[in-house]
C-alpha atoms as a PDB file:
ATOM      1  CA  UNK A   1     138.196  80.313  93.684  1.00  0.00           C
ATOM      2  CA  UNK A   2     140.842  80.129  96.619  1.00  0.00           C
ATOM      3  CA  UNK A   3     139.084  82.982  98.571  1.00  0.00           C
ATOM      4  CA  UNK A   4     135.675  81.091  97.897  1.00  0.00           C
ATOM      5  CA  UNK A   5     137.364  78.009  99.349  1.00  0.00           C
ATOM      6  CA  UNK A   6     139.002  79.545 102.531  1.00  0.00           C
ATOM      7  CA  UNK A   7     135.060  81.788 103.123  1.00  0.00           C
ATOM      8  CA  UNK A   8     133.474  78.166 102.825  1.00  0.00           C
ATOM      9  CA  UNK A   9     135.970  75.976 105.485  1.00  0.00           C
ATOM     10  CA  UNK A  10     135.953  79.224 107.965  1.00  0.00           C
ATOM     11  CA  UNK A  11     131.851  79.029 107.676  1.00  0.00           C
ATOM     12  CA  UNK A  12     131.847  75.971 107.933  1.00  0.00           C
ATOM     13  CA  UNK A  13     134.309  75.594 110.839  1.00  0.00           C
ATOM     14  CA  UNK A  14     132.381  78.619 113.233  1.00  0.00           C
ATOM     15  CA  UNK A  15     128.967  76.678 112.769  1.00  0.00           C
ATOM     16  CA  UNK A  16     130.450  73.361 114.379  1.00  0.00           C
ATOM     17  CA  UNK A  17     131.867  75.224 117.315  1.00  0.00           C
ATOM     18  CA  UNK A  18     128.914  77.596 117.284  1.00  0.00           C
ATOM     19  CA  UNK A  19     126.081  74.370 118.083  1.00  0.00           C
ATOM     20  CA  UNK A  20     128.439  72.213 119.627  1.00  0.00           C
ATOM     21  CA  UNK A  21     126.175  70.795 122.727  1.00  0.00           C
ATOM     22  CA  UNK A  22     128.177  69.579 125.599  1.00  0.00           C
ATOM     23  CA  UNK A  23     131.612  71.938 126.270  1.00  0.00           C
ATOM     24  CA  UNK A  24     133.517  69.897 129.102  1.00  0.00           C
ATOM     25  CA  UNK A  25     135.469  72.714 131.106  1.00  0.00           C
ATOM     26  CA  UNK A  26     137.252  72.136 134.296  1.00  0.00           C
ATOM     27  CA  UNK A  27     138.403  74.740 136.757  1.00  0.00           C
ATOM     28  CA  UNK A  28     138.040  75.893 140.293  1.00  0.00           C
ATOM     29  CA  UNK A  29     134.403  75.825 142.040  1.00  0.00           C
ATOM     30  CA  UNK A  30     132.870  77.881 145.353  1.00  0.00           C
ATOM     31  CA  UNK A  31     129.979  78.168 146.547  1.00  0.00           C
ATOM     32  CA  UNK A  32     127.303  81.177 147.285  1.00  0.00           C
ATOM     33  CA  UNK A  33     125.848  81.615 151.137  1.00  0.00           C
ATOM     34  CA  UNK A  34     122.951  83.373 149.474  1.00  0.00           C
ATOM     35  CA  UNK A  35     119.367  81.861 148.503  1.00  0.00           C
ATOM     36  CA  UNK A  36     118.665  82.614 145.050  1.00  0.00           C
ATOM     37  CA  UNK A  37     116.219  80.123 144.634  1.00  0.00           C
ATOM     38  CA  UNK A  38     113.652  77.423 146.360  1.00  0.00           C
ATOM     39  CA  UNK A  39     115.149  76.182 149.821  1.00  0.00           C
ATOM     40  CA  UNK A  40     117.134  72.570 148.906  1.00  0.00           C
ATOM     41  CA  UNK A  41     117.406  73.214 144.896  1.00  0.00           C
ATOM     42  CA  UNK A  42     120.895  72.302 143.379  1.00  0.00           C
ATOM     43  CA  UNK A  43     121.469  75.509 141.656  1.00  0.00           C
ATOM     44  CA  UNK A  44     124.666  77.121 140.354  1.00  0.00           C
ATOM     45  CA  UNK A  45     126.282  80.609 138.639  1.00  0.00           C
ATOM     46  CA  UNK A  46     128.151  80.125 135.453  1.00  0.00           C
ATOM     47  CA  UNK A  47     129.390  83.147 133.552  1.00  0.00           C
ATOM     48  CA  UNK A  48     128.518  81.775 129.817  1.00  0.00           C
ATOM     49  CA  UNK A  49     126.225  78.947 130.161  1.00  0.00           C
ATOM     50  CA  UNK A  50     122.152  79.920 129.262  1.00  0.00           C
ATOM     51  CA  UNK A  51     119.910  80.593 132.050  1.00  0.00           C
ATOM     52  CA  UNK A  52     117.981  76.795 132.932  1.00  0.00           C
ATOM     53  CA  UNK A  53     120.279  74.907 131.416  1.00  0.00           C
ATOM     54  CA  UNK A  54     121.472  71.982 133.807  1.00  0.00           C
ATOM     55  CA  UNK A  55     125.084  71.006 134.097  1.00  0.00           C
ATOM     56  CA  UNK A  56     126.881  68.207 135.365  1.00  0.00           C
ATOM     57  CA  UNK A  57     129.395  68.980 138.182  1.00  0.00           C
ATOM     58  CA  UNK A  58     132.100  66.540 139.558  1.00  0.00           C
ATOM     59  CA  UNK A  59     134.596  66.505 142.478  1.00  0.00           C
ATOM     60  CA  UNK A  60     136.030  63.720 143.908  1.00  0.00           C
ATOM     61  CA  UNK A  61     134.197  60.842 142.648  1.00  0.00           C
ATOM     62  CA  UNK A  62     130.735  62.220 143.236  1.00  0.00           C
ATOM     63  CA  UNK A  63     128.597  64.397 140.517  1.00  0.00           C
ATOM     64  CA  UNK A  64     125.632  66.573 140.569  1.00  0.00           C
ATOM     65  CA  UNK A  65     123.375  68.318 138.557  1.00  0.00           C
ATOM     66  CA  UNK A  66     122.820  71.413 139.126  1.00  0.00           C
ATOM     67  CA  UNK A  67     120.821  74.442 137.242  1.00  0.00           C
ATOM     68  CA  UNK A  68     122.306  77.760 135.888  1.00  0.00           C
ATOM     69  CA  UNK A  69     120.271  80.843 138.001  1.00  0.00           C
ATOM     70  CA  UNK A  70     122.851  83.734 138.038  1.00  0.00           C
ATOM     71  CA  UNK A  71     125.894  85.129 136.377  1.00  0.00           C
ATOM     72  CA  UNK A  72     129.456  84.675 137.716  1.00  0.00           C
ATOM     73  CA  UNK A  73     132.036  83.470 139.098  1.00  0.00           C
ATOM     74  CA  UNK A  74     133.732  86.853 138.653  1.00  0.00           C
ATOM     75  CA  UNK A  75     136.950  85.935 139.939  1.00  0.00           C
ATOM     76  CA  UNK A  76     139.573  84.866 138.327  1.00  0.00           C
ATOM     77  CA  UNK A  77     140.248  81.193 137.681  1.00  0.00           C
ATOM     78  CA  UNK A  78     136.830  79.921 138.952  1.00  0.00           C
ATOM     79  CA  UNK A  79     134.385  78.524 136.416  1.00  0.00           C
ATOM     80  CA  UNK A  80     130.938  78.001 138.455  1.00  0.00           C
ATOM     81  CA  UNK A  81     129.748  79.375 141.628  1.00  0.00           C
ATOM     82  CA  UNK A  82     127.570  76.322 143.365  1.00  0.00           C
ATOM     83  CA  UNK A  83     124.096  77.259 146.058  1.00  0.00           C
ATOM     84  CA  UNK A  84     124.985  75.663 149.412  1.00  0.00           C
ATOM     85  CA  UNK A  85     122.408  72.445 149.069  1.00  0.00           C
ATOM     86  CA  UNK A  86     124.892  71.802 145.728  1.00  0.00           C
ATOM     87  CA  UNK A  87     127.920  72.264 147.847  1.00  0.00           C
ATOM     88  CA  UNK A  88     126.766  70.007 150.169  1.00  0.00           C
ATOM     89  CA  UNK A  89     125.947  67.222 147.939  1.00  0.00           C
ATOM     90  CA  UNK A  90     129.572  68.003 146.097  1.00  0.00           C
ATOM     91  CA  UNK A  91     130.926  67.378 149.824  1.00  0.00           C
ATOM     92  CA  UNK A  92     133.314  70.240 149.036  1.00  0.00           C
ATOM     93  CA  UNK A  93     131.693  72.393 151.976  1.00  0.00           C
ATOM     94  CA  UNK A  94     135.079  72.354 154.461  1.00  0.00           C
ATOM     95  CA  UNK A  95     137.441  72.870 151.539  1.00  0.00           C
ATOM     96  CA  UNK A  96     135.231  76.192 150.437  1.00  0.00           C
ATOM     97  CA  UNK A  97     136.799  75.988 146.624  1.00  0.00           C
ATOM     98  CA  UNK A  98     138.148  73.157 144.907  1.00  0.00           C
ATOM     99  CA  UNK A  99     138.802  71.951 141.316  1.00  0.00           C
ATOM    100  CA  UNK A 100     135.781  70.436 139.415  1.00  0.00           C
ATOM    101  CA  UNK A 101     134.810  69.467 135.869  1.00  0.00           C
ATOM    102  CA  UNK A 102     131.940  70.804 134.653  1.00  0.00           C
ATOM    103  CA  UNK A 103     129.712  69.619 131.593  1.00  0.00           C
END
């Protein structure tokens, strides 16, 4: 009965972290020189994240959405690459990496 109890809960805790919807992270940010889509789009690398799905990026007061297109970062402590048109609407294009939230 205990072991039946203890299989239940850990089922039951992995399916509400497995469909959760919206994982807040926050972590460093920098940006990619290279076009790897349509000139202006607001597009972005995230390591884990499914390809098309849009995220919500924030630095200092201003937020952006911006679509997943690519693996990475692959360095450590960064949690999205950003294209250069998201950059620029971040305003984070002087500072070249800075700390974001992401959701």
């Amino acid at each position: 009965m205990r072991a039946q109890t203890t299989l239940f809960f850990s089922l039951a805790c992995f399916s509400f972290s497995a469909f959760s919807v919206a994982r807040a992270e926050s972590g460093l940010a920098s940006y990619y020189g290279y076009a790897k889509a349509g000139k202006g789009e607001l597009t972005c690398a995230h390591r884990t994240r499914p390809f098309g799905s849009v995220l919500k990026v924030s630095y200092s007061g201003r937020t952006i959405q911006c679509r997943v297109n690519d693996r990475g970062p692959f360095i450590r402590g960064r949690i999205v690459d950003l294209s250069v048109p998201a950059a620029r609407a971040l305003g984070m294009m002087s500072a070249g990496v800075v700390r974001v939230s992401v959701e």
